[in-house]
N, C-alpha and C. Protein backbone atom coordinates (compact mmCIF):
# COMPACT_ATOMS: atom_id res chain seq x y z
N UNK A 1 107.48 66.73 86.68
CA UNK A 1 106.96 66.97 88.03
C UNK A 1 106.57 68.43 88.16
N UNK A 2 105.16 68.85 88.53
CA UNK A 2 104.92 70.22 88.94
C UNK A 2 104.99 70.44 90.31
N UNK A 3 105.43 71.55 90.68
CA UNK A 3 105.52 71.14 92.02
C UNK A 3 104.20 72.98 92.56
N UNK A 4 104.56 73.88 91.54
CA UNK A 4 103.73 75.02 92.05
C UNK A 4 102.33 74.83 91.94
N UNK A 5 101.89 74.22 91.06
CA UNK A 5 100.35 73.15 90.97
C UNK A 5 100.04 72.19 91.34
N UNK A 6 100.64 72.01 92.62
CA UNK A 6 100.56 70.22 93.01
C UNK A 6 98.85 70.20 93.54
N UNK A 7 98.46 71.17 94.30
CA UNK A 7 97.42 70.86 94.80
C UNK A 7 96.08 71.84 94.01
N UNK A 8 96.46 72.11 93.24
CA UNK A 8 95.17 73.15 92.29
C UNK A 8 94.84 71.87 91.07
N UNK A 9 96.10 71.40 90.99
CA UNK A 9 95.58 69.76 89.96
C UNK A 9 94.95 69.00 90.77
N UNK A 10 94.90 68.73 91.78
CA UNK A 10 94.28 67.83 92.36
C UNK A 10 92.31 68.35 92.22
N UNK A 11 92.29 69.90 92.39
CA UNK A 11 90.91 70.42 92.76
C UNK A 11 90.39 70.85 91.49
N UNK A 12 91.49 70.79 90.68
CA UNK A 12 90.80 70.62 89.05
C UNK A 12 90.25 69.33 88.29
N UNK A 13 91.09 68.22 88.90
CA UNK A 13 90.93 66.97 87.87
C UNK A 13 89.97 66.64 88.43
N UNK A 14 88.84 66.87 88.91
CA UNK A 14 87.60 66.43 89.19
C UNK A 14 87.21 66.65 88.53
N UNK A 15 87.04 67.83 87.79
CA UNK A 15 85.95 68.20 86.42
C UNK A 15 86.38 68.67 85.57
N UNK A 16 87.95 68.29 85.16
CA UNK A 16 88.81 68.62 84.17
C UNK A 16 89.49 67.73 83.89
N UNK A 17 90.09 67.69 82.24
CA UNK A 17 91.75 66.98 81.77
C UNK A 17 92.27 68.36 82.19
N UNK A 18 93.71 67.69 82.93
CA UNK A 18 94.98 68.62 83.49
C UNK A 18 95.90 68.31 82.88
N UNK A 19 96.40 69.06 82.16
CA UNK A 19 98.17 69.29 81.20
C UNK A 19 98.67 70.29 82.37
N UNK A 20 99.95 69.83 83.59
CA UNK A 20 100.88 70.70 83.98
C UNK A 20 102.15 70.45 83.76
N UNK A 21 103.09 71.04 82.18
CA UNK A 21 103.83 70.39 82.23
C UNK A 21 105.43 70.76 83.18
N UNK A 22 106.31 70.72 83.30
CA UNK A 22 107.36 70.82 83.78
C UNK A 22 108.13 71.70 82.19
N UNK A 23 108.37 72.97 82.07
CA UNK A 23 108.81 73.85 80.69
C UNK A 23 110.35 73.79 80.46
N UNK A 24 110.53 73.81 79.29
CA UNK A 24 111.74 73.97 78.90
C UNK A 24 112.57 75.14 79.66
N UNK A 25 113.76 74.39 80.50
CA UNK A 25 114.43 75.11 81.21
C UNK A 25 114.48 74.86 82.83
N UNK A 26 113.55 74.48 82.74
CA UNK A 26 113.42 74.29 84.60
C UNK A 26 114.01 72.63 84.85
N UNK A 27 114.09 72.49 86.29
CA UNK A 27 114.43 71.28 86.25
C UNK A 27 113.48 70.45 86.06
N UNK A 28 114.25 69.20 85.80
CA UNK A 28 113.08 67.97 85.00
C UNK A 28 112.86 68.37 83.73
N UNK A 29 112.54 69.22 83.74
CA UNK A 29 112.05 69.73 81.89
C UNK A 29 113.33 69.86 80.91
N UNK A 30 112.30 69.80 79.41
CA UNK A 30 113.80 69.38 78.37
C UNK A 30 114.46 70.73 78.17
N UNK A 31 115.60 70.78 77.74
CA UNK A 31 116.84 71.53 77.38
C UNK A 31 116.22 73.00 76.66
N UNK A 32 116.72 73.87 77.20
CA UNK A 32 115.66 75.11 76.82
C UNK A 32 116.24 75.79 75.33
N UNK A 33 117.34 75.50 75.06
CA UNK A 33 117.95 75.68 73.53
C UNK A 33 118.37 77.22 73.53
N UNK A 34 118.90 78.16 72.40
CA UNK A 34 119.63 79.39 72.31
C UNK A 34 118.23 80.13 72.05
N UNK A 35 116.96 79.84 71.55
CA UNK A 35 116.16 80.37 71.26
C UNK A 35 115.79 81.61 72.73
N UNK A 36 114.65 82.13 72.09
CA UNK A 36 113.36 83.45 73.16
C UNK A 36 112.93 81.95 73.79
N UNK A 37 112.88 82.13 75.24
CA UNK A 37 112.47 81.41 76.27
C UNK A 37 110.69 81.01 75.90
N UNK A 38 110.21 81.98 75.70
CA UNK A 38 108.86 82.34 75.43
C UNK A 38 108.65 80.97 73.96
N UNK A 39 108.82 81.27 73.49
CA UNK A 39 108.85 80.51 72.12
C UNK A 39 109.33 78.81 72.40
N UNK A 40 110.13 78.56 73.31
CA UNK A 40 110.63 77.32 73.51
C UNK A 40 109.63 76.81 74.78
N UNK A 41 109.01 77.65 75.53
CA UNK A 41 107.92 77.13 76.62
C UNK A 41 106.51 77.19 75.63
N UNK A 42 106.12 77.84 74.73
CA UNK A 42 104.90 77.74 73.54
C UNK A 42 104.50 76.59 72.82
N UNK A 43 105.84 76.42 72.31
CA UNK A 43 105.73 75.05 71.30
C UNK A 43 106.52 73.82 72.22
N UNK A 44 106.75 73.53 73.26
CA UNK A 44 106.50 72.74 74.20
C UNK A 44 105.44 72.31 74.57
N UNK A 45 104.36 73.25 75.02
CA UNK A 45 103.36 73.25 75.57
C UNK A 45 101.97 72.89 74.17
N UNK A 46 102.43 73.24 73.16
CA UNK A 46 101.28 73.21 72.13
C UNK A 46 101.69 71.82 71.59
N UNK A 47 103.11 70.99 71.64
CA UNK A 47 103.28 69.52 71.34
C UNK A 47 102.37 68.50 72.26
N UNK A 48 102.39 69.23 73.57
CA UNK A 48 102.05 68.39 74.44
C UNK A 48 100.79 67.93 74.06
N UNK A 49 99.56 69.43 73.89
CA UNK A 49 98.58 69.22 73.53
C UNK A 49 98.45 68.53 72.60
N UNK A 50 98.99 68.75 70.93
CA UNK A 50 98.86 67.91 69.89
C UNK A 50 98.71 66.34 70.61
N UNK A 51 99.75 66.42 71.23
CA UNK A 51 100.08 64.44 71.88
C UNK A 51 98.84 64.02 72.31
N UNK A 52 98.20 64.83 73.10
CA UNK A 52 96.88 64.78 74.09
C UNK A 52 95.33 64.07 72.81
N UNK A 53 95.91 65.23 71.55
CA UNK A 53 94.44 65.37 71.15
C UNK A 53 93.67 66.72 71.52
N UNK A 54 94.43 67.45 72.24
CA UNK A 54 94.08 68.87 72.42
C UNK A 54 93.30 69.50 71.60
N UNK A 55 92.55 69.88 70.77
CA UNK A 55 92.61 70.99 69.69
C UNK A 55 91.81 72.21 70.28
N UNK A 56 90.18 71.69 70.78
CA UNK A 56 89.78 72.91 71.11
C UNK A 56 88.96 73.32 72.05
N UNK A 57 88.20 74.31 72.67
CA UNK A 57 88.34 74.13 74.16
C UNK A 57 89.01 73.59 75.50
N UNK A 58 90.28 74.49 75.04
CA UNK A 58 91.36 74.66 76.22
C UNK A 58 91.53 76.06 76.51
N UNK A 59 91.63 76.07 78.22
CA UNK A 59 91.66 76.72 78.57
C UNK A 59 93.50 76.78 79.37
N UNK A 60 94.33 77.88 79.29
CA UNK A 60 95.38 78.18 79.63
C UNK A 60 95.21 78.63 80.88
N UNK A 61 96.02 78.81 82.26
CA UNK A 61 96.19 78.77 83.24
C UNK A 61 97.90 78.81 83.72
N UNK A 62 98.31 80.34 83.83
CA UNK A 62 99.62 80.43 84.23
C UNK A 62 99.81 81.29 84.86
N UNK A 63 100.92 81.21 85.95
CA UNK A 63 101.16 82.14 86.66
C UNK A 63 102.57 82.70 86.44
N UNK A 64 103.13 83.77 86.68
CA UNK A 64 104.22 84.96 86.14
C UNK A 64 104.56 84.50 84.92
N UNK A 65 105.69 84.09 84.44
CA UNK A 65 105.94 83.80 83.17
C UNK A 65 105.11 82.93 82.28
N UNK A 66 104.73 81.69 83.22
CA UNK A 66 103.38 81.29 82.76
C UNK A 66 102.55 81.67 82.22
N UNK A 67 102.33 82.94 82.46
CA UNK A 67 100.78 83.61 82.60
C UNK A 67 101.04 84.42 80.67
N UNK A 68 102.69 84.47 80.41
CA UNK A 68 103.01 85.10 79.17
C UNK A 68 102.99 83.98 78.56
N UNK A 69 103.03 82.99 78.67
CA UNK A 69 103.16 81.69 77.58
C UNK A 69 101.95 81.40 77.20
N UNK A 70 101.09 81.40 78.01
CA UNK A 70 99.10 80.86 78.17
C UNK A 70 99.06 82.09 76.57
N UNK A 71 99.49 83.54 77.27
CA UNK A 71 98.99 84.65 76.39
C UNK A 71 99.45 84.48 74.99
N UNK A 72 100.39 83.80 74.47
CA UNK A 72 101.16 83.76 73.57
C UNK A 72 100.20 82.68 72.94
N UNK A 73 99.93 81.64 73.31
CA UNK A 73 98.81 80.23 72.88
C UNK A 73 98.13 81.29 72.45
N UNK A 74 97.25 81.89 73.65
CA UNK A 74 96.03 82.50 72.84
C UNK A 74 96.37 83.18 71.52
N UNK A 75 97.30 83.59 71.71
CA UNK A 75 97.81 84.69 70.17
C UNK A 75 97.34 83.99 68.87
N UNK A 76 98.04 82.58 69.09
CA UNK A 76 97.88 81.50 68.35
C UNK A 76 97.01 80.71 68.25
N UNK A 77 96.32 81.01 68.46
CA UNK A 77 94.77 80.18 68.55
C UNK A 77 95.12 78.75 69.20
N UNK A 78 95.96 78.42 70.04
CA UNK A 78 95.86 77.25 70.44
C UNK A 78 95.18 76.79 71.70
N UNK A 79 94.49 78.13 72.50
CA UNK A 79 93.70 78.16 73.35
C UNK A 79 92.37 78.66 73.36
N UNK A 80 91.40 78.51 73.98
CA UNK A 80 89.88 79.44 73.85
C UNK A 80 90.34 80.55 74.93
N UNK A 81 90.71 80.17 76.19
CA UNK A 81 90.79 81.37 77.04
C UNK A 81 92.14 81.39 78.22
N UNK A 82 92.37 82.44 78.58
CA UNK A 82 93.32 82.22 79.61
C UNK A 82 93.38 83.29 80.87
N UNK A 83 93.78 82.37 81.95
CA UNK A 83 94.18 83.00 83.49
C UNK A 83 95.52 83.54 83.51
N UNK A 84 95.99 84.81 83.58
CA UNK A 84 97.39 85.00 83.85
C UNK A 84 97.42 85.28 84.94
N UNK A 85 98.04 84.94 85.77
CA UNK A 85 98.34 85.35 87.07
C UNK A 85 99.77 86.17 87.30
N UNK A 86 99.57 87.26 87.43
CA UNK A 86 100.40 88.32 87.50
C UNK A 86 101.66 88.15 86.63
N UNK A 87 101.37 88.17 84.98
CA UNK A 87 102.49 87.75 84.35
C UNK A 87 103.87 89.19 84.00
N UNK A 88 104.64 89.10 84.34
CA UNK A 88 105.58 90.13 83.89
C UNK A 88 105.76 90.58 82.65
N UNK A 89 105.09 92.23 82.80
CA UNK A 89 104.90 92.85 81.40
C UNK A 89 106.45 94.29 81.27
N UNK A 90 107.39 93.66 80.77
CA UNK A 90 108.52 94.47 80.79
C UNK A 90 109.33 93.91 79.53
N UNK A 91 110.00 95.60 79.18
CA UNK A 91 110.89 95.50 77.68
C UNK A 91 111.76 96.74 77.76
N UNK A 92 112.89 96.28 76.58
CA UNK A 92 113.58 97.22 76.85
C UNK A 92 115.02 97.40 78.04
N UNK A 93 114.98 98.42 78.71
CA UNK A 93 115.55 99.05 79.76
C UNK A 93 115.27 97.97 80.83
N UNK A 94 113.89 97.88 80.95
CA UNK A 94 113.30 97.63 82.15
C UNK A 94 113.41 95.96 82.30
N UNK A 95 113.58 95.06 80.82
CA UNK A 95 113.73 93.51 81.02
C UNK A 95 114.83 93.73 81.33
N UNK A 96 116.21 94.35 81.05
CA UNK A 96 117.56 94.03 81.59
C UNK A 96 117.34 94.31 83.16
N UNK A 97 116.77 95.11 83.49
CA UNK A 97 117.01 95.49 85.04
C UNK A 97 116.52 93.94 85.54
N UNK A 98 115.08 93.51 85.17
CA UNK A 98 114.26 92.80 86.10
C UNK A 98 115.16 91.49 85.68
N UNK A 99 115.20 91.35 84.62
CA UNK A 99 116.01 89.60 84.30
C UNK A 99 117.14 89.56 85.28
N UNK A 100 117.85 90.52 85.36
CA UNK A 100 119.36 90.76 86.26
C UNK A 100 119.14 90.45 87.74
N UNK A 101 117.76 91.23 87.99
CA UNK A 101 117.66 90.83 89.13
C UNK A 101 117.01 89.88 89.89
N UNK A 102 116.60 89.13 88.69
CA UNK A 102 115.63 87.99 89.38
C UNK A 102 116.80 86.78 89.12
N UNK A 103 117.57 86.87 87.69
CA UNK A 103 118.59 86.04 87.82
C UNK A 103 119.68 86.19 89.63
N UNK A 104 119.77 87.05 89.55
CA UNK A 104 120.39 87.14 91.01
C UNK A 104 119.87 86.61 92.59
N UNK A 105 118.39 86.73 92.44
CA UNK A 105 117.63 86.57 93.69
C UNK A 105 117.57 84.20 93.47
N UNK A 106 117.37 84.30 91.86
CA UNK A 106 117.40 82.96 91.80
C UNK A 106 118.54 82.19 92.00
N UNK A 107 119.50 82.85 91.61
CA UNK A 107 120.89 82.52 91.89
C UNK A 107 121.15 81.95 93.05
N UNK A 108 120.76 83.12 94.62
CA UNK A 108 121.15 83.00 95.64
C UNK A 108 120.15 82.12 96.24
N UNK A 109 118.73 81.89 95.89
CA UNK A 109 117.76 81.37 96.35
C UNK A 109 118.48 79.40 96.27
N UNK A 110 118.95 79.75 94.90
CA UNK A 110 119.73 77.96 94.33
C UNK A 110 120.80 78.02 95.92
N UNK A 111 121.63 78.73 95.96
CA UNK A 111 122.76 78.49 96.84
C UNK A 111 122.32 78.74 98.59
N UNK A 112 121.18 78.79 98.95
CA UNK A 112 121.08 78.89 100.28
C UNK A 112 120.08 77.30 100.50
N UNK A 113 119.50 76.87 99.77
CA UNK A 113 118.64 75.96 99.56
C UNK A 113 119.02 75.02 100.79
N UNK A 114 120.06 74.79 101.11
CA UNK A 114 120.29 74.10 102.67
C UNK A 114 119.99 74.43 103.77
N UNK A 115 119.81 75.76 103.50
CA UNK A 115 118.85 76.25 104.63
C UNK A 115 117.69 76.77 104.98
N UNK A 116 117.12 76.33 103.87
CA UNK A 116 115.46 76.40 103.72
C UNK A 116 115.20 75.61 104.34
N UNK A 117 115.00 74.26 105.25
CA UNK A 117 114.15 73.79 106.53
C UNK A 117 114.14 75.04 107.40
N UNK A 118 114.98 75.72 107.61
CA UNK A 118 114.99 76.05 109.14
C UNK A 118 114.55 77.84 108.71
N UNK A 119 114.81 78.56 107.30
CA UNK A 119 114.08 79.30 106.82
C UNK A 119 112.47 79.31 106.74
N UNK A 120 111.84 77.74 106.89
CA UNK A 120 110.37 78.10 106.59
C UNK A 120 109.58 78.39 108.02
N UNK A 121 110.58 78.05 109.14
CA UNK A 121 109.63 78.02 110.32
C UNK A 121 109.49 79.62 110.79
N UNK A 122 110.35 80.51 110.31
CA UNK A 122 110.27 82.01 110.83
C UNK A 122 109.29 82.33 110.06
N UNK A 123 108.40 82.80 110.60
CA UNK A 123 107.34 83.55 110.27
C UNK A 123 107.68 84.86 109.35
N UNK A 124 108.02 86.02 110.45
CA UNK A 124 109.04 87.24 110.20
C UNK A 124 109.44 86.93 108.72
N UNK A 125 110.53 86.22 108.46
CA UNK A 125 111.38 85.98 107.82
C UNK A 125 110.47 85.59 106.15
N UNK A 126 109.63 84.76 106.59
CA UNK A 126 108.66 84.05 105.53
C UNK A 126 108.06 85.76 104.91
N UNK A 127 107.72 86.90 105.95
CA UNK A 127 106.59 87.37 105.39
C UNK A 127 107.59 88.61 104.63
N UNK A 128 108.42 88.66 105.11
CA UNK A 128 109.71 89.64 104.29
C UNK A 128 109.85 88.96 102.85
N UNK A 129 110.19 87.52 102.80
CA UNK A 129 110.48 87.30 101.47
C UNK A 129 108.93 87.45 100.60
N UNK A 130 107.94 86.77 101.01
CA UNK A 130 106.71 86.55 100.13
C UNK A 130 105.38 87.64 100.20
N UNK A 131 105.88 88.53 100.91
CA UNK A 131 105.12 90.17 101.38
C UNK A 131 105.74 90.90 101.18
N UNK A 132 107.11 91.28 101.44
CA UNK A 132 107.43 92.41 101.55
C UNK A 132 107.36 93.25 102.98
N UNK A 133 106.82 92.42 103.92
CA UNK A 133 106.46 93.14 105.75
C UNK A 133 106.64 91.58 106.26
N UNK A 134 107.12 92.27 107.52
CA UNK A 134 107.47 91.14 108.49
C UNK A 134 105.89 90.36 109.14
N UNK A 135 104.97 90.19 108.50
CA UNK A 135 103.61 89.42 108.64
C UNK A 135 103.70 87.65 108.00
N UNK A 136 103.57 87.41 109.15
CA UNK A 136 103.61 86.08 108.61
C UNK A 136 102.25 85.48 107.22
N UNK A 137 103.16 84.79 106.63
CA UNK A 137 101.84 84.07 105.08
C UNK A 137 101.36 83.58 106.29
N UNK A 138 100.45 82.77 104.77
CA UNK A 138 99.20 82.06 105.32
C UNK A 138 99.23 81.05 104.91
N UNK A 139 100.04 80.48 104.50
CA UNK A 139 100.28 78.88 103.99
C UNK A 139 100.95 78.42 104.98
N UNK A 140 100.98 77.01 104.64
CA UNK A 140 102.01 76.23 105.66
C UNK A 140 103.56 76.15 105.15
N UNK A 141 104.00 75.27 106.28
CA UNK A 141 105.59 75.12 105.86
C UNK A 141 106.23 74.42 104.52
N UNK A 142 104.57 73.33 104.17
CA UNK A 142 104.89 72.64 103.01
C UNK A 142 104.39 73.49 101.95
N UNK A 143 104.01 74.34 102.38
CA UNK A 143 103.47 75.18 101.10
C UNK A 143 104.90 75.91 100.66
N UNK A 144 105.35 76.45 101.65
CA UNK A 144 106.00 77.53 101.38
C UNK A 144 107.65 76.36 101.29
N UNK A 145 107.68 75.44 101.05
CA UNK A 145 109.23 75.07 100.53
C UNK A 145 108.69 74.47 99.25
N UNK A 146 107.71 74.45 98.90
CA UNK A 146 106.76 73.95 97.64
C UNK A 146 107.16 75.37 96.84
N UNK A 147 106.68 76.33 97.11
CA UNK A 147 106.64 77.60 96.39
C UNK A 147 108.70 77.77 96.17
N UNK A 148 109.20 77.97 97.22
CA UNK A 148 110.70 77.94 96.91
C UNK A 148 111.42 77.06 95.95
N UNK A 149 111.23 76.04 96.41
CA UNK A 149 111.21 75.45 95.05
C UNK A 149 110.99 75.15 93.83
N UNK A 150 109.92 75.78 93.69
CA UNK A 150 109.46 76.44 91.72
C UNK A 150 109.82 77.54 91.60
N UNK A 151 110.26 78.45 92.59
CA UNK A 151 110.87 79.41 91.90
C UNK A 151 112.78 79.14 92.07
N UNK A 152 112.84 78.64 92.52
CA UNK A 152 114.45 77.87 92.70
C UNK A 152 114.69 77.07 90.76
N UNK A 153 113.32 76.42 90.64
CA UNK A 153 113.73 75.60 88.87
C UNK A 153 113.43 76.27 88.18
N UNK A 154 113.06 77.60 88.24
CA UNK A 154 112.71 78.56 86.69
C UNK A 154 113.94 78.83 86.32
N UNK A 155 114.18 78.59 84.90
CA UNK A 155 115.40 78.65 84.06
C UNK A 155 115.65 80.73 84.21
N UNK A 156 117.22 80.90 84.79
CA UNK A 156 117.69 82.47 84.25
C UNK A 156 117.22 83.22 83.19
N UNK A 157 116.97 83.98 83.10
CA UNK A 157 116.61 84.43 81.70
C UNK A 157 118.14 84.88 80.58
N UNK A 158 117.93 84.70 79.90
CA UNK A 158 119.36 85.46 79.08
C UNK A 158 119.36 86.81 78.66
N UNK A 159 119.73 87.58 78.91
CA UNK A 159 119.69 88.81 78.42
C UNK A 159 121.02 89.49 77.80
N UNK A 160 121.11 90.74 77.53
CA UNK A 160 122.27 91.64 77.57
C UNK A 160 123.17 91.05 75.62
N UNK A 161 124.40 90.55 75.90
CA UNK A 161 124.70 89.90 74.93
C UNK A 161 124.78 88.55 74.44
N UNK A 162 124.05 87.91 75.56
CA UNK A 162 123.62 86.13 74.96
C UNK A 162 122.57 85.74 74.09
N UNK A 163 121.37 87.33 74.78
CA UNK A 163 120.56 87.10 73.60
C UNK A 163 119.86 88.34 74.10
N UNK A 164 119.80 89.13 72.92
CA UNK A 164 119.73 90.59 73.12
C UNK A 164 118.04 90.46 73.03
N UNK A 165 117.02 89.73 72.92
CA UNK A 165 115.61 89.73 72.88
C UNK A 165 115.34 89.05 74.21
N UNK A 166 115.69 88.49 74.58
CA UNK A 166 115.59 88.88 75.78
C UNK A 166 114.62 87.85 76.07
N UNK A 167 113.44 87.04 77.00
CA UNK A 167 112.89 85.77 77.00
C UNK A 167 111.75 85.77 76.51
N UNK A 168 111.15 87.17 75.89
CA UNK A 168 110.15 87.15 74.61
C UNK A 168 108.66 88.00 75.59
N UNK A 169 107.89 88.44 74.68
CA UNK A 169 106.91 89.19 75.27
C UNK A 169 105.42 88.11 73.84
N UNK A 170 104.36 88.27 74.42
CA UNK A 170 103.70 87.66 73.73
C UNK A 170 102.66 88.61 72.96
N UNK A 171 102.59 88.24 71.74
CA UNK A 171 101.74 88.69 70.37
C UNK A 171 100.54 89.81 70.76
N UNK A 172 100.00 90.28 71.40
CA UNK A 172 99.00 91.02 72.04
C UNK A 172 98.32 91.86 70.64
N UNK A 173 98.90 91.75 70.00
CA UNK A 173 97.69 92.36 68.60
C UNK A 173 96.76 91.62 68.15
N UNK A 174 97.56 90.29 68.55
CA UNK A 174 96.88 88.89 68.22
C UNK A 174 95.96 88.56 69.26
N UNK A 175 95.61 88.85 70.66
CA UNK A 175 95.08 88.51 71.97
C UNK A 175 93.84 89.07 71.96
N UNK A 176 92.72 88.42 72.20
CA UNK A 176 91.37 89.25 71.93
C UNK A 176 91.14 89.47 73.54
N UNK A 177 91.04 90.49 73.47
CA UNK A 177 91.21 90.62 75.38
C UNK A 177 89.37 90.27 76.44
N UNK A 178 88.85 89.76 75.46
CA UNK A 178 87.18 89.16 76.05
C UNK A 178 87.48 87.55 76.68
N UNK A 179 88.45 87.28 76.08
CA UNK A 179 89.31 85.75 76.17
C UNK A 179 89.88 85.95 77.65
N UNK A 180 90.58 86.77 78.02
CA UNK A 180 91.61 87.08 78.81
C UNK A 180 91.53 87.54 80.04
N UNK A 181 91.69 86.47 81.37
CA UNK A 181 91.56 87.35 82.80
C UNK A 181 92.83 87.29 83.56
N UNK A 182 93.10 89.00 83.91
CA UNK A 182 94.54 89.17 84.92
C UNK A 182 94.26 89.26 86.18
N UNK A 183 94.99 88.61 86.62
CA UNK A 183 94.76 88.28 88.34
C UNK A 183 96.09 88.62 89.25
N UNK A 184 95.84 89.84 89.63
CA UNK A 184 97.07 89.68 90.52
C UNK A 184 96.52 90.58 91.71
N UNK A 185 98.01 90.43 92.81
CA UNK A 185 97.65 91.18 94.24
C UNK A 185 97.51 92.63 94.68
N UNK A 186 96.85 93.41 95.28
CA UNK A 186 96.65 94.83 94.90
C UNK A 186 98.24 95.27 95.94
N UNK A 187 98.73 94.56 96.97
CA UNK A 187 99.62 94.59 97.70
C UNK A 187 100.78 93.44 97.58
N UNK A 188 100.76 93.97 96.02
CA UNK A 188 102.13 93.25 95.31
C UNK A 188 103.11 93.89 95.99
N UNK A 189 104.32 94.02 96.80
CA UNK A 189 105.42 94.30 96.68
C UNK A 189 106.46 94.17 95.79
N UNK A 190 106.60 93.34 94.89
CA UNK A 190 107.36 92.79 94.05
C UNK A 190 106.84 93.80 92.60
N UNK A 191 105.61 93.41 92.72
CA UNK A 191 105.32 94.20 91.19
C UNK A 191 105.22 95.51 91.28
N UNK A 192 105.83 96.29 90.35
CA UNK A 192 106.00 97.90 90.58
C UNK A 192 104.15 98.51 90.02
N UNK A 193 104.24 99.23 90.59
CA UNK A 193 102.86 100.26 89.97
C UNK A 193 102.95 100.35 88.60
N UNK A 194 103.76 100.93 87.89
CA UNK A 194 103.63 101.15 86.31
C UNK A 194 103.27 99.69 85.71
N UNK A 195 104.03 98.38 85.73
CA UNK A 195 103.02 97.53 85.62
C UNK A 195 102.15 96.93 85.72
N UNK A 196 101.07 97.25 87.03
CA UNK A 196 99.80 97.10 87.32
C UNK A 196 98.72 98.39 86.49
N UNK A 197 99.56 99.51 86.12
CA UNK A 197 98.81 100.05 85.59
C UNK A 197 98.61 99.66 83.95
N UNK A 198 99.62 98.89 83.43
CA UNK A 198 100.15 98.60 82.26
C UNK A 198 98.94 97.19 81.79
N UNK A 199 98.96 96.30 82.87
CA UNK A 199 97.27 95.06 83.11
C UNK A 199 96.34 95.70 82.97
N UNK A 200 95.89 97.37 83.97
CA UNK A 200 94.71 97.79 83.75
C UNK A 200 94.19 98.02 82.39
């Protein structure tokens, strides 16, 4: 079940085959194993295709971590081109900080989940979590418990001493960057400046 593409599949499969699968780690999806996260959402995603008949002219389409798995295909020639949508470019220092803290925000996001009906109707409240300013989005209410909920099934990342690599960065020596379009918000709150300058 996808639930963050429910309605972009719908405005694609008119003039497309759509592969959205559900990745190793999230719910519904199979068992994500001790492996780099990255590597276990890759060859997930490149079986699928084999199954399909996939081989060539495909185009990848992902958003945050997504957007590193699409990049990783391309590495591998298992794609012609790809959309990342604001994929997280961090190593080092900087994956322990962000894994820690997104494991944490996901953590608490899992344990309040009973009170997400009555979370989506505040406006205020909506535009603090998905802005960063008390401005209300622009989606609806089903949008926005749609969106909570895919980020509620993205698997923790492991870091620190479970697995010191941490959920993997993708091949970019390998990435022909004529292939490759980054898409993200110029009034990211979430994404720091050094990695928007890091896309440029």
């Amino acid at each position: 079940l996808c639930v963050e593409w429910r309605r972009v599949i719908g405005d694609l499969a008119d003039d497309f085959e759509v592969l959205a699968p559900t990745l190793p780690g999230s719910t519904g999806g199979p068992e994500l194993g001790s492996g780099r996260m990255l590597d276990a959402h890759v060859v997930h995603a490149a079986q699928m295709m084999d199954d399909l008949g996939w081989d060539d002219d495909v185009m990848a389409v992902g958003s945050s971590f997504g957007g590193v798995a699409a990049l990783q295909l391309l590495a591998q020639g298992r794609v012609r081109n790809v959309v990342a949508l604001a994929p997280p470019w961090v190593a080092g220092a900087g994956l322990a900080f962000y894994s820690t803290a997104f494991s944490i925000y996901i953590t608490g996001l899992r344990m309040d989940r009973p009170l997400w009906p009555a979370v989506i109707r505040r406006p205020r409240l909506n535009g603090l979590l998905f802005q960063g300013a008390p401005v209300a989005v622009a989606i609806d209410d089903e949008d926005m418990l749609a969106t909570m909920n895919s980020w509620a099934r993205f698997p923790l990342f492991r870091t620190g001493l479970h697995n010191p690599t941490g959920p993997g960065m993708p091949d970019l020596a390998h990435v022909d960057q004529e292939r490759v379009t980054l898409v993200w918000g110029t009034s990211d709150h979430i994404v720091p400046r050094w990695m928007r300058r890091r896309w440029q």
